[in-house]
N, C-alpha and C. Protein backbone atom coordinates (compact mmCIF):
# COMPACT_ATOMS: atom_id res chain seq x y z
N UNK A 1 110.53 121.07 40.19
CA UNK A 1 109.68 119.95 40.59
C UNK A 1 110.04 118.72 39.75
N UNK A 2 110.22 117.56 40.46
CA UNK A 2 110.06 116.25 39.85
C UNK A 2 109.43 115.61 38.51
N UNK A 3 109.86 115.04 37.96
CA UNK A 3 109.44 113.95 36.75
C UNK A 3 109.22 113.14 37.48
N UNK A 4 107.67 112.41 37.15
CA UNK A 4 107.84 110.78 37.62
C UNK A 4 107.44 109.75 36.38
N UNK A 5 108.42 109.13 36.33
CA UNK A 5 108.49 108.14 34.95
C UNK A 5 108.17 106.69 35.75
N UNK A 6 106.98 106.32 34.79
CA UNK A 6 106.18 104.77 35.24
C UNK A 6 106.34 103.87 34.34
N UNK A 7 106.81 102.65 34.76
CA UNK A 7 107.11 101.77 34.17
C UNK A 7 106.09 100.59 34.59
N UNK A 8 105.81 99.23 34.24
CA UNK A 8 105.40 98.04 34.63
C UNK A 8 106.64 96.92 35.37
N UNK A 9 107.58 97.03 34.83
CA UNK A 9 108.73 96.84 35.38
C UNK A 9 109.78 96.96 35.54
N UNK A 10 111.21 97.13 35.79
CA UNK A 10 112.39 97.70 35.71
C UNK A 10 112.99 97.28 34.75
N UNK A 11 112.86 96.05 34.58
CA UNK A 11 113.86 95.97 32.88
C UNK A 11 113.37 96.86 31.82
N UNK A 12 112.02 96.94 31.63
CA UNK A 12 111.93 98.18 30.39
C UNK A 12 112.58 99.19 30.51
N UNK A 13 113.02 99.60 31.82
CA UNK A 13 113.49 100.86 31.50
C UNK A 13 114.91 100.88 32.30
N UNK A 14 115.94 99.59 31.91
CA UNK A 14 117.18 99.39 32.50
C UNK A 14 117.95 100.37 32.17
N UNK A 15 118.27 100.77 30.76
CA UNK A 15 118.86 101.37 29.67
C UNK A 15 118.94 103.04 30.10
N UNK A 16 118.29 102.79 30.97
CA UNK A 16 117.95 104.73 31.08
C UNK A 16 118.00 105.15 32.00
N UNK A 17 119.20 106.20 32.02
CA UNK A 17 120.41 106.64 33.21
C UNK A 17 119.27 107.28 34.18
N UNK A 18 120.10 106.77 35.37
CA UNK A 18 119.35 107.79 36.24
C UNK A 18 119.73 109.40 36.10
N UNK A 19 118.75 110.21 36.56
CA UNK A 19 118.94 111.48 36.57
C UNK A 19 118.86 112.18 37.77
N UNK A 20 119.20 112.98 37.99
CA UNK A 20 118.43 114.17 39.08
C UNK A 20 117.47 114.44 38.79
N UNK A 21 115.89 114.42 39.65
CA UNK A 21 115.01 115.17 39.28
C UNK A 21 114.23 114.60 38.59
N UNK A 22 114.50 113.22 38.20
CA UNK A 22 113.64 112.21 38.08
C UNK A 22 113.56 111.00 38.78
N UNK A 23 112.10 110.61 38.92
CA UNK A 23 111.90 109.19 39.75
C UNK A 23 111.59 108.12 39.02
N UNK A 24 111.81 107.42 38.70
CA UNK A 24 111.33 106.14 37.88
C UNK A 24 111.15 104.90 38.82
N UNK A 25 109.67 104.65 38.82
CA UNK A 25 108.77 103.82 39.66
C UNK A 25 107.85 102.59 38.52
N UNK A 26 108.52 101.62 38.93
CA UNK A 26 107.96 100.33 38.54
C UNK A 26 106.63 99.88 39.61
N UNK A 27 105.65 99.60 38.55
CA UNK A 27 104.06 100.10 39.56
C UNK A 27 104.01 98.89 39.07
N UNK A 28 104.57 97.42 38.39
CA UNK A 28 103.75 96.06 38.10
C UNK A 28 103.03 95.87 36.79
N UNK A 29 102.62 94.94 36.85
CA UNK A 29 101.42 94.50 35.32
C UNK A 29 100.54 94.50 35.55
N UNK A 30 99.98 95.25 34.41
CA UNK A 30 98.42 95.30 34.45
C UNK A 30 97.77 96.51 35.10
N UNK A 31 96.28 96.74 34.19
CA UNK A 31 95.65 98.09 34.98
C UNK A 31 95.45 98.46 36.11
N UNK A 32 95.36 97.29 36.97
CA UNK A 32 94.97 97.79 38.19
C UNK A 32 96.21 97.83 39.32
N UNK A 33 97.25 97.18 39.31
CA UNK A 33 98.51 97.58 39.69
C UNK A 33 99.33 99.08 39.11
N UNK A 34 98.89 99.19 37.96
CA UNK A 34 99.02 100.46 37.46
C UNK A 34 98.49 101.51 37.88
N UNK A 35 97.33 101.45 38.11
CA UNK A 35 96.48 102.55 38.67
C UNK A 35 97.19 102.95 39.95
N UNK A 36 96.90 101.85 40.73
CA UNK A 36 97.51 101.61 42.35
C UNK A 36 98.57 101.93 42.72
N UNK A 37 99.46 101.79 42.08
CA UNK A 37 101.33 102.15 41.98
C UNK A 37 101.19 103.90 41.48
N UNK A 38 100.80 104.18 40.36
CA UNK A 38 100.88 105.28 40.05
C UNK A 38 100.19 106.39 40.82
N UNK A 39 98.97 106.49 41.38
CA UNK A 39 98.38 106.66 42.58
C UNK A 39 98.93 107.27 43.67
N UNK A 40 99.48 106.02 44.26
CA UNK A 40 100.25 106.11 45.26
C UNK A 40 102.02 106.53 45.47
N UNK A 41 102.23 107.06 44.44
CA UNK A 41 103.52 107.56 44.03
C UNK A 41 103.53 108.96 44.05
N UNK A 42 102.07 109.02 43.25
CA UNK A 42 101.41 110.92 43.21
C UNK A 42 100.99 111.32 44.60
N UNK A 43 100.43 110.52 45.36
CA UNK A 43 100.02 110.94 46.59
C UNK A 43 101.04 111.36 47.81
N UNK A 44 102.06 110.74 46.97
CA UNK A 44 103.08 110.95 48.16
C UNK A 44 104.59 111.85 47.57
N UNK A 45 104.10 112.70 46.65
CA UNK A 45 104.85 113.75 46.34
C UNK A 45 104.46 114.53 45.02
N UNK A 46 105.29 115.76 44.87
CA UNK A 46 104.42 116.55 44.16
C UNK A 46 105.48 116.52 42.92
N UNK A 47 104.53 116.09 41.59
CA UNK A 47 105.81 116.12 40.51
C UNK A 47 104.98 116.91 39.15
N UNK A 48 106.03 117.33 38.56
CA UNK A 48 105.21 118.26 37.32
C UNK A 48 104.94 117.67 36.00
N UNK A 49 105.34 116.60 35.68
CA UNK A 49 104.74 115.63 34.50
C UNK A 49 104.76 114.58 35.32
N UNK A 50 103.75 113.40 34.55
CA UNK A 50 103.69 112.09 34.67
C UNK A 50 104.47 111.78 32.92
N UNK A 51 105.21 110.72 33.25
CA UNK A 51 105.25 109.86 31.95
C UNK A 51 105.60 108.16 31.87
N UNK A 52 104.93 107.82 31.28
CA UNK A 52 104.43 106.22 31.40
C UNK A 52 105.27 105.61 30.10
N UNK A 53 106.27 105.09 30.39
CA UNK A 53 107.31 104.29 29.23
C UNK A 53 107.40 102.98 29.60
N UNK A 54 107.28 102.20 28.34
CA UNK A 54 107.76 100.79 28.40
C UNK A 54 107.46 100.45 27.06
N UNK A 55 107.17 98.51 26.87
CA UNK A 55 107.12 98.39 25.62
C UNK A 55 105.43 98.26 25.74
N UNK A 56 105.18 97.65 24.29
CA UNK A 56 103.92 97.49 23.89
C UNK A 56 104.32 96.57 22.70
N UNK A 57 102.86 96.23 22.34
CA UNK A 57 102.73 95.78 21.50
C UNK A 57 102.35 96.36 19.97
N UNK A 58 102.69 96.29 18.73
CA UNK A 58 102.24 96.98 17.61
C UNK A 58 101.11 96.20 17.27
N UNK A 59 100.44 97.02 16.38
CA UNK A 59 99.20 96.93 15.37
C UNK A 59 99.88 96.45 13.93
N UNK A 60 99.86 95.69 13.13
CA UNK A 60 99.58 95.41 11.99
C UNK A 60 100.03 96.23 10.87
N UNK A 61 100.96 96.64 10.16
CA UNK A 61 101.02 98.34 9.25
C UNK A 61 100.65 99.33 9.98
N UNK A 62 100.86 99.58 11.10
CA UNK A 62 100.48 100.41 11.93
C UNK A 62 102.12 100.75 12.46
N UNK A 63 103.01 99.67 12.59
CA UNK A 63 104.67 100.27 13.26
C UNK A 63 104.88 99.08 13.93
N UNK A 64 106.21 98.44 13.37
CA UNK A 64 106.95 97.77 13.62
C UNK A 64 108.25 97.28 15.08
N UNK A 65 107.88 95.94 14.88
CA UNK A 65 109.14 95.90 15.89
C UNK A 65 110.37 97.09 16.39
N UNK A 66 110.63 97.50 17.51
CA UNK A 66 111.70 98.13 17.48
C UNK A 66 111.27 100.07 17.49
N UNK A 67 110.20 100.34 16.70
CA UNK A 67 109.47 101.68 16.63
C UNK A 67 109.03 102.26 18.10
N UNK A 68 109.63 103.33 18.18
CA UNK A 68 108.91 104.31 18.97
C UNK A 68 107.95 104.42 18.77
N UNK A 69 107.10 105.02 20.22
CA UNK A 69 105.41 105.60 19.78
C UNK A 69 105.12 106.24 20.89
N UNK A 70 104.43 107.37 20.67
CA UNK A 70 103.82 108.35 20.98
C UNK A 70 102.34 108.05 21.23
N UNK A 71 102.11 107.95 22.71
CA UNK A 71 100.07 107.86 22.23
C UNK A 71 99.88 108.75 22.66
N UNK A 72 99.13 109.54 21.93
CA UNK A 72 98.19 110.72 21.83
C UNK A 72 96.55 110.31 22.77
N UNK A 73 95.98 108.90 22.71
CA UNK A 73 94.85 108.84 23.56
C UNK A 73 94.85 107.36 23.54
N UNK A 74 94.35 107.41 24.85
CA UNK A 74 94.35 105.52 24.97
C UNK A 74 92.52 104.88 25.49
N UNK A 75 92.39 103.92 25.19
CA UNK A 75 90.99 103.61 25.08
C UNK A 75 91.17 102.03 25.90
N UNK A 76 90.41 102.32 26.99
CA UNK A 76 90.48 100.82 28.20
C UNK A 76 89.33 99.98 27.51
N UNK A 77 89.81 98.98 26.75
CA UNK A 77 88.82 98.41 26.24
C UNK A 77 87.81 97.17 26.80
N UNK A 78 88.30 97.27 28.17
CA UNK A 78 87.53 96.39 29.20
C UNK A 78 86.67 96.73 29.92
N UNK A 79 86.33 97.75 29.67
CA UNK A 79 85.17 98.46 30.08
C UNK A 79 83.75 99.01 29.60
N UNK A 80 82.83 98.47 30.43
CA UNK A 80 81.16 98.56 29.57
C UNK A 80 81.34 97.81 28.88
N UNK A 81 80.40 97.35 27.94
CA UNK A 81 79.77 96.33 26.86
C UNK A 81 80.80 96.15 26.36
N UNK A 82 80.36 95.06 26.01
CA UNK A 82 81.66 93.83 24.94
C UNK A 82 81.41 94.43 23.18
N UNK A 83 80.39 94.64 23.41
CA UNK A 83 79.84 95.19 21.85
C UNK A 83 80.35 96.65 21.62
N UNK A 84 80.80 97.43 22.56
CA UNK A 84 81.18 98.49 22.28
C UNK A 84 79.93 100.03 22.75
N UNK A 85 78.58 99.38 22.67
CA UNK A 85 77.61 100.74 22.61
C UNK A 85 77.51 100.88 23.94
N UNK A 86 76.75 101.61 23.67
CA UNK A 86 76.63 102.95 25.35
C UNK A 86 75.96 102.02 26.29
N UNK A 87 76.55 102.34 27.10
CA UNK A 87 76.69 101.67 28.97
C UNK A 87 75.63 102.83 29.46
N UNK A 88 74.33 102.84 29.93
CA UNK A 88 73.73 103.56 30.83
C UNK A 88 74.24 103.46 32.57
N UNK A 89 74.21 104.40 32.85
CA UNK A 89 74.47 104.58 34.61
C UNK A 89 73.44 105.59 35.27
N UNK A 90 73.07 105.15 36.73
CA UNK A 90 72.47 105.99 37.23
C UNK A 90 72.72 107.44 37.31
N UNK A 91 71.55 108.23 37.31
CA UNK A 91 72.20 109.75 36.81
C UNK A 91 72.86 110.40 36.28
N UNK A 92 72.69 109.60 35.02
CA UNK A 92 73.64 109.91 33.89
C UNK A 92 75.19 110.15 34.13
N UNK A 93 75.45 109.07 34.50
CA UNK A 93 77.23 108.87 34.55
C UNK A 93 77.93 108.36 33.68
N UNK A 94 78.91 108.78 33.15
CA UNK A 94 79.32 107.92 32.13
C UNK A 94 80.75 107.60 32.62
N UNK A 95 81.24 106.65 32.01
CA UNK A 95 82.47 105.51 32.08
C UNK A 95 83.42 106.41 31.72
N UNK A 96 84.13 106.23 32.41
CA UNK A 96 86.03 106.99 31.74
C UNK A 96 86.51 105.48 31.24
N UNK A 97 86.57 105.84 30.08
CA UNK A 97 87.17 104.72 28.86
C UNK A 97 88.38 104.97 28.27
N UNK A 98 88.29 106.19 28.00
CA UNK A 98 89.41 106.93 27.42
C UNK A 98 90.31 108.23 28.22
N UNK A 99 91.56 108.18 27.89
CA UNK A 99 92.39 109.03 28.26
C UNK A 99 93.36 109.68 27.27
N UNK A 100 93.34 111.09 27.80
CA UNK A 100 94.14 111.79 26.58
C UNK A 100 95.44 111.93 27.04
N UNK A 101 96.86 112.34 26.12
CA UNK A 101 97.82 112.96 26.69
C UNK A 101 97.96 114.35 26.84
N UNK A 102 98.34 114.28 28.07
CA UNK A 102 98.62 116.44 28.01
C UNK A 102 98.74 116.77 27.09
N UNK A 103 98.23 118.03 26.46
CA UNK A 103 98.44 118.54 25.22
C UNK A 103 99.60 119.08 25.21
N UNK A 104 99.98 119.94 26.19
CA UNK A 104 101.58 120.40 26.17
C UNK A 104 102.98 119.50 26.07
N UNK A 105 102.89 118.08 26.66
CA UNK A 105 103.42 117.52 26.62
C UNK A 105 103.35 116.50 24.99
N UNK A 106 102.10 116.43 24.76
CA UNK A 106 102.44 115.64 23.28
C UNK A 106 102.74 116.81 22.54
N UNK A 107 102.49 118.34 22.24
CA UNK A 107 103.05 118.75 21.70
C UNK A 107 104.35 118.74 21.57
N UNK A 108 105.54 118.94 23.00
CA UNK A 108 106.70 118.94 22.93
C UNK A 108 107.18 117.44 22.29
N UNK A 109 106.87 116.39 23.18
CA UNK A 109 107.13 115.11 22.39
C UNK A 109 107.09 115.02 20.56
N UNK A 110 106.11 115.74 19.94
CA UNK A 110 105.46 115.67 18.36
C UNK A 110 107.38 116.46 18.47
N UNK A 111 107.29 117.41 18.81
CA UNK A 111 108.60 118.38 18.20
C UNK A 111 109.76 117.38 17.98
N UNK A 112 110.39 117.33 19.40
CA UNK A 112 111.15 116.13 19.82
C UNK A 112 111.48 114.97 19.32
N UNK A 113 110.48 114.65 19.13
CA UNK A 113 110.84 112.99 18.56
C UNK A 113 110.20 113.06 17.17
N UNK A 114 110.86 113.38 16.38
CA UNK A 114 110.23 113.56 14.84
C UNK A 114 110.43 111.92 14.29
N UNK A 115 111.01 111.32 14.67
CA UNK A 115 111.19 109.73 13.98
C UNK A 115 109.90 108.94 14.86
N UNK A 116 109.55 109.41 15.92
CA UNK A 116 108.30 108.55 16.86
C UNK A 116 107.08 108.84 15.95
N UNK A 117 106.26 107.46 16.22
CA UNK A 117 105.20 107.37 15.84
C UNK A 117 104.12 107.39 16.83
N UNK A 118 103.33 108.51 16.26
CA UNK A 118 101.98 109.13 17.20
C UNK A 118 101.04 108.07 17.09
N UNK A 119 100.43 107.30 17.68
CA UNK A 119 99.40 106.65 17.66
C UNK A 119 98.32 106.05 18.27
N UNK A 120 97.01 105.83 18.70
CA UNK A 120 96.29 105.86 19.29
C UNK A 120 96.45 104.16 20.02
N UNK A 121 96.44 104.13 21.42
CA UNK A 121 96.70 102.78 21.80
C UNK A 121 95.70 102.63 22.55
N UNK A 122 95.58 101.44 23.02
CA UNK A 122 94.36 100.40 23.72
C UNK A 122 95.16 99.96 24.59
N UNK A 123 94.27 100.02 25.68
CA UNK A 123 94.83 99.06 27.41
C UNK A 123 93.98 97.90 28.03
N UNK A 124 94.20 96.85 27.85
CA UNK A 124 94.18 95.48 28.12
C UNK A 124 94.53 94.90 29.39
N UNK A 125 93.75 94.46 30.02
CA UNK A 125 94.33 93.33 30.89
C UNK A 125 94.57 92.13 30.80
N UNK A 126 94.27 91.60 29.48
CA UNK A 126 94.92 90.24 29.03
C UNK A 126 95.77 90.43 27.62
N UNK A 127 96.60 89.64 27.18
CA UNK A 127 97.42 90.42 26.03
C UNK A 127 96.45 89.97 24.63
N UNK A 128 96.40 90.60 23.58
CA UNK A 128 95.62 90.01 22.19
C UNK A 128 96.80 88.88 21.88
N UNK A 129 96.26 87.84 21.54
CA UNK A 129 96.98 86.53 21.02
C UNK A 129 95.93 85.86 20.03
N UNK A 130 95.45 86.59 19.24
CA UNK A 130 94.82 86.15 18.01
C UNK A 130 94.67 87.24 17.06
N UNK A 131 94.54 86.89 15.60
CA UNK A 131 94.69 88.05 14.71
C UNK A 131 93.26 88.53 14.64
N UNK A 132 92.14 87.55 15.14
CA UNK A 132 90.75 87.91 14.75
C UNK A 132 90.68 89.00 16.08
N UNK A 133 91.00 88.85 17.48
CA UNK A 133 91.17 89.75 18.40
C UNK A 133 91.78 91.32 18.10
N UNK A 134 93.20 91.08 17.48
CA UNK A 134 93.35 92.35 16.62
C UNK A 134 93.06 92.79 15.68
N UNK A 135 92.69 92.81 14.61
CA UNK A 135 91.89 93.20 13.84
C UNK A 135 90.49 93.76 14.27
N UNK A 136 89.70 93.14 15.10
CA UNK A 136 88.50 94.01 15.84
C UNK A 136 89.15 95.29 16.91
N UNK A 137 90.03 94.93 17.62
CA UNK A 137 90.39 96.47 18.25
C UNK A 137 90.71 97.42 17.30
N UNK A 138 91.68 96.83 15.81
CA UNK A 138 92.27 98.20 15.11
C UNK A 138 91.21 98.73 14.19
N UNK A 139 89.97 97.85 14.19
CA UNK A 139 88.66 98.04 13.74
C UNK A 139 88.12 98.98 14.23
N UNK A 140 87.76 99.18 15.70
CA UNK A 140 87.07 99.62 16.66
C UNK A 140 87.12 101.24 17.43
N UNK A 141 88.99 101.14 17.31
CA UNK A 141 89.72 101.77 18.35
C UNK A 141 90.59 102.96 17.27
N UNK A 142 90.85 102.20 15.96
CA UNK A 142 91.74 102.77 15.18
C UNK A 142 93.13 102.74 16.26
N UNK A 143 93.67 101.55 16.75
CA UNK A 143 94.43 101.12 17.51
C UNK A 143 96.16 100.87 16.50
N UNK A 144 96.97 101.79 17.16
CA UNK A 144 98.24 101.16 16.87
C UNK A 144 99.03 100.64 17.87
N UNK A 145 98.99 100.71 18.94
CA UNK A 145 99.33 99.87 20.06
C UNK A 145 99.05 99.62 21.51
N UNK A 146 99.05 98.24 21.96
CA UNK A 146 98.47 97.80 22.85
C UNK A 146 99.45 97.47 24.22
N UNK A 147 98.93 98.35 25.19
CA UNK A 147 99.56 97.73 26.81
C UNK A 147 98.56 97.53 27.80
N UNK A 148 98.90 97.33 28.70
CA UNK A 148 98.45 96.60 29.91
C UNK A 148 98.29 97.65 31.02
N UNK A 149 99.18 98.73 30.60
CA UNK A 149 98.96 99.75 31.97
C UNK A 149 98.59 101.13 30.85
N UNK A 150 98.42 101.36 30.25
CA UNK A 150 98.91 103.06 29.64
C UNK A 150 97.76 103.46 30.05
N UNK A 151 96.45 103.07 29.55
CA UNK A 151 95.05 103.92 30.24
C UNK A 151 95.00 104.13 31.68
N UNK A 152 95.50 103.14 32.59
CA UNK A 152 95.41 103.11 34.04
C UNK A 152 96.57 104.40 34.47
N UNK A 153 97.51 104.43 33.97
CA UNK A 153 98.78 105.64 34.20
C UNK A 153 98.34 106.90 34.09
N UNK A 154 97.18 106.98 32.53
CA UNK A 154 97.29 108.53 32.33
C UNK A 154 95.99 108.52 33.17
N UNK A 155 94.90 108.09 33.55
CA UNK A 155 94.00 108.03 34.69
C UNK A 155 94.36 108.74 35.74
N UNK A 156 95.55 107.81 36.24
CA UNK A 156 95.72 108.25 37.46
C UNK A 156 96.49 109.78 37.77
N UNK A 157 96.92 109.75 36.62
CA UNK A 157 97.63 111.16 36.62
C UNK A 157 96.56 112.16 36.52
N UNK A 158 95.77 111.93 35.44
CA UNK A 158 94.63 112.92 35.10
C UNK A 158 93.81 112.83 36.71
N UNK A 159 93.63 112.23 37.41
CA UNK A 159 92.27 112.01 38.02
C UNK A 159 93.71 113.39 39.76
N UNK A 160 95.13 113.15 39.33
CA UNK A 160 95.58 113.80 40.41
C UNK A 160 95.93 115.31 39.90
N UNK A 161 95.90 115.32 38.39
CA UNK A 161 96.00 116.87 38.35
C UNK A 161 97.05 117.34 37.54
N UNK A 162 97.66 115.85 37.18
CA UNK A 162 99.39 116.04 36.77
C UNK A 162 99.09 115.64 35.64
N UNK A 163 100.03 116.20 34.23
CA UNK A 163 100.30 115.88 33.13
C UNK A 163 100.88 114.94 33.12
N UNK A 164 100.49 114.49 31.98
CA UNK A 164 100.58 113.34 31.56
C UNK A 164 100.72 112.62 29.86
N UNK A 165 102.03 111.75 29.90
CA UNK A 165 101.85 111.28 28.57
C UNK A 165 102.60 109.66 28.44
N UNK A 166 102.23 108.92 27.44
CA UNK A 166 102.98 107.59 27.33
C UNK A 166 103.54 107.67 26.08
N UNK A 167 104.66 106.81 26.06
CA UNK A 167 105.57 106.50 25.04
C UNK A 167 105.82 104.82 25.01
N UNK A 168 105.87 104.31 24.09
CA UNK A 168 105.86 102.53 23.81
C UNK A 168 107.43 102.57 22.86
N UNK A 169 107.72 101.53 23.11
CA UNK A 169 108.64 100.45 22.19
C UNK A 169 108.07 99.76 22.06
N UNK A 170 108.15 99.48 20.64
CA UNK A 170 107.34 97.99 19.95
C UNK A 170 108.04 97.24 19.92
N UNK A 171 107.40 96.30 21.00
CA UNK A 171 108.38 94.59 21.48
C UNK A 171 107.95 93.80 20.31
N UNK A 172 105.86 93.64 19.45
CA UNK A 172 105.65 92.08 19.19
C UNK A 172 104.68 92.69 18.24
N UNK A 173 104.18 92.27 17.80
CA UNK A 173 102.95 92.34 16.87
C UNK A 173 102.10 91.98 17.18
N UNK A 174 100.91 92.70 17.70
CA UNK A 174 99.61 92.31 17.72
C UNK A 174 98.92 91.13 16.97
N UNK A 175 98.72 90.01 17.90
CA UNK A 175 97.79 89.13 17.10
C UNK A 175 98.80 88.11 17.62
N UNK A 176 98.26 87.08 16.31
CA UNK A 176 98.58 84.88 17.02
C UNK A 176 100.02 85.25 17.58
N UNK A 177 100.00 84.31 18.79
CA UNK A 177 101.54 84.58 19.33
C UNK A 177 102.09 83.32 18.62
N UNK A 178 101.24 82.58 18.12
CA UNK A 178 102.16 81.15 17.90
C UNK A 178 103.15 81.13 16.68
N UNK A 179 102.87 82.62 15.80
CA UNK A 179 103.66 82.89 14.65
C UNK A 179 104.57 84.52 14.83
N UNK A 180 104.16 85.20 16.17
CA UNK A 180 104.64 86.33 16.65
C UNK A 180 106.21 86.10 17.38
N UNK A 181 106.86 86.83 16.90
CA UNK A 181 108.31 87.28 17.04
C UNK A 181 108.99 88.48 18.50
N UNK A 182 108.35 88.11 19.63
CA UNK A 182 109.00 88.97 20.29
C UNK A 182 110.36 89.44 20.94
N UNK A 183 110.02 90.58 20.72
CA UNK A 183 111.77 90.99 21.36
C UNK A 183 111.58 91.86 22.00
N UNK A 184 111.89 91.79 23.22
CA UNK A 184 111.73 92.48 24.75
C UNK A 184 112.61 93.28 24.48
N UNK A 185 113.99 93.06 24.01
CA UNK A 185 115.33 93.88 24.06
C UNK A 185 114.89 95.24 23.27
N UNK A 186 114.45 95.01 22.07
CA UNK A 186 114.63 95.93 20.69
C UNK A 186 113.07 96.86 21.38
N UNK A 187 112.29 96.61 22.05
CA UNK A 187 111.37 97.76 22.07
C UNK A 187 111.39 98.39 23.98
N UNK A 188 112.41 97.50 24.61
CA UNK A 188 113.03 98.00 25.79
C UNK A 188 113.62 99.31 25.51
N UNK A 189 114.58 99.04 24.41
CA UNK A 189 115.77 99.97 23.87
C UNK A 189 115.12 101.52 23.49
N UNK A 190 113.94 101.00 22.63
CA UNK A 190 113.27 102.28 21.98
C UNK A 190 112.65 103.10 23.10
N UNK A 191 112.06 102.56 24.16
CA UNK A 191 111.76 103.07 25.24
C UNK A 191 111.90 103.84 26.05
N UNK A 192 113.63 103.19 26.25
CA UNK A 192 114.36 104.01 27.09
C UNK A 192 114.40 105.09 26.43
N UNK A 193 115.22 104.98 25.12
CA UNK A 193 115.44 106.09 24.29
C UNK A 193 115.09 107.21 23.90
N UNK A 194 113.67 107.16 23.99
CA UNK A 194 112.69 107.83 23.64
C UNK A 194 112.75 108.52 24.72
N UNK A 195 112.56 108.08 26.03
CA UNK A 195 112.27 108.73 27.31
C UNK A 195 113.03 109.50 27.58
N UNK A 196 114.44 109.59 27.52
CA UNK A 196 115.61 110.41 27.93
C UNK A 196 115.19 110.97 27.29
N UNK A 197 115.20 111.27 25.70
CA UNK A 197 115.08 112.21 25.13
C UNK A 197 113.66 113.41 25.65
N UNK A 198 112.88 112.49 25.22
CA UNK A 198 111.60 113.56 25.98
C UNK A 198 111.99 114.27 27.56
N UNK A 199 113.09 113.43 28.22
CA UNK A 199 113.31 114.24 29.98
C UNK A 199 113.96 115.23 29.68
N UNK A 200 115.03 114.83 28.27
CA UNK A 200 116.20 116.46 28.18
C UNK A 200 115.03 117.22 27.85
N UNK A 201 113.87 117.11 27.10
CA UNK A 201 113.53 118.26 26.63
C UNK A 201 112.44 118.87 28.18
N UNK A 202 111.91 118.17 28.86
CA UNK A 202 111.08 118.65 29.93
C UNK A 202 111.80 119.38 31.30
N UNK A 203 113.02 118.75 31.11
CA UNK A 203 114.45 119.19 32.58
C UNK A 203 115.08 120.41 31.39
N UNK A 204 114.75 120.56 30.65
CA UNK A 204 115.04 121.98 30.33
C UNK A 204 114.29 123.12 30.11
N UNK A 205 113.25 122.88 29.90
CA UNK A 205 111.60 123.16 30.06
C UNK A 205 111.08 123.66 31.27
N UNK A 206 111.95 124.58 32.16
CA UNK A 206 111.41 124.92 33.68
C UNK A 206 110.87 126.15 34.19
C-alpha cells in the first residue's frame, strides 16, 4: 500500500526523488486548504501512512535554521478562546485542538533520524511576526515550531484512519520578521531529507 506525502507546495519538496509507491500531493497554504487537499487525496485511495513535510518555522533555542524536526503533537492555536481556557459546547463537546503523531511512526522516525529534533509544534493561519507573539505560544504550547498546515494534515489523517506524522525544516525564526533571516532553500533541503529517509525506512517496513 501507498505512502502519501503532503506538502503545502511543491518547491518544499523539489529535492525529493520520486519513488514507487509514493504520492506526494501539494494540498496549498494554510489549514483549511490543508485539511481539504489532504481529505480529498485519502478519500480517493487507500494509503498506509500519511506524512506531512515541508518547512516551518523555529522557536527561539528551541532549533535553528536549517534543523530537522520531528513533531510528536501539534496544537491549532486558532481555536476556542484567545485566552486559552475551556471553550464549553453543547453536550459536552469538546474542540479537537490538538493532534498527535502515530506512535509507530514517531517511534520509527525517533530511531531513524537520531540528528532530528522532536518537538512540539503549533498550526497557524497567519505566520507569528512579532517576538511578543512568540514568546506567548512557546509560553503556552511549549512550542518549537510553527506551520500553517501540520494540525490540519494530521486531522485529516486521524479523522480517516491513517497514520500519521510531520517532519519540518527550519526555514526562519519565530518572531519580528523585520530582523528575521529566512531561507526557504536550507529548511526545503532538511525536509526533503528527512523525508526520504523516513520513506526508506517505511518502504521497507511492509
Amino acid at each position: 500500500m501507498n505512502v502519501l506525502v503532503v506538502c503545502a507546495v511543491a518547491q518544499e519538496l523539489a529535492a525529493l526523488p520520486a519513488r514507487a509507491g509514493v504520492d506526494v500531493v501539494a494540498v496549498g497554504v494554510g489549514p483549511v486548504e490543508a485539511a481539504a487537499g489532504t481529505a480529498r487525496a485519502l478519500a480517493g485511495k487507500r494509503y498506509r501512512a500519511v506524512v506531512n513535510a515541508g518547512i516551518g518555522g523555529g522557536f527561539r533555542d528551541r532549533c535553528a535554521v536549517g534543523d530537522a524536526v520531528i513533531v510528536d503533537v501539534e496544537h491549532y492555536v486558532e481555536l476556542g478562546l484567545e485566552d486559552g481556557s475551556a471553550f464549553a459546547l453543547p453536550g459536552g463537546l469538546a474542540l479537537a485542538r490538538t493532534a498527535d503523531a502515530d506512535a509507530v511512526l514517531l517511534a520509527a522516525a525517533r530511531a531513524r533520524l537520531a540528528r532530528a529534533r522532536v518537538l512540539t509544534g503549533v498550526t497557524s493561519a497567519t505566520v507569528t511576526s512579532s517576538d511578543a507573539r512568540a514568546a506567548a505560544l512557546g509560553a503556552r504550547y511549549g512550542a518549537g515550531v510553527e506551520s500553517m498546515e501540520g494540525f490540519a494534515v494530521l486531522r485529516a489523517a486521524i479523522d480517516a484512519g491513517v497514520p500519521a506524522i510531520e517532519l519540518r525544516g527550519v526555514s526562519n525564526v519565530v518572531g519580528d520578521r523585520a530582523t528575521n533571516q529566512w531561507n526557504f532553500r536550507a529548511g526545503a533541503a532538511a525536509a526533503a531529507a528527512t523525508t526520504a529517509t523516513l520513506l526508506d525506512v517505511l518502504q521497507t517496513d511492509t
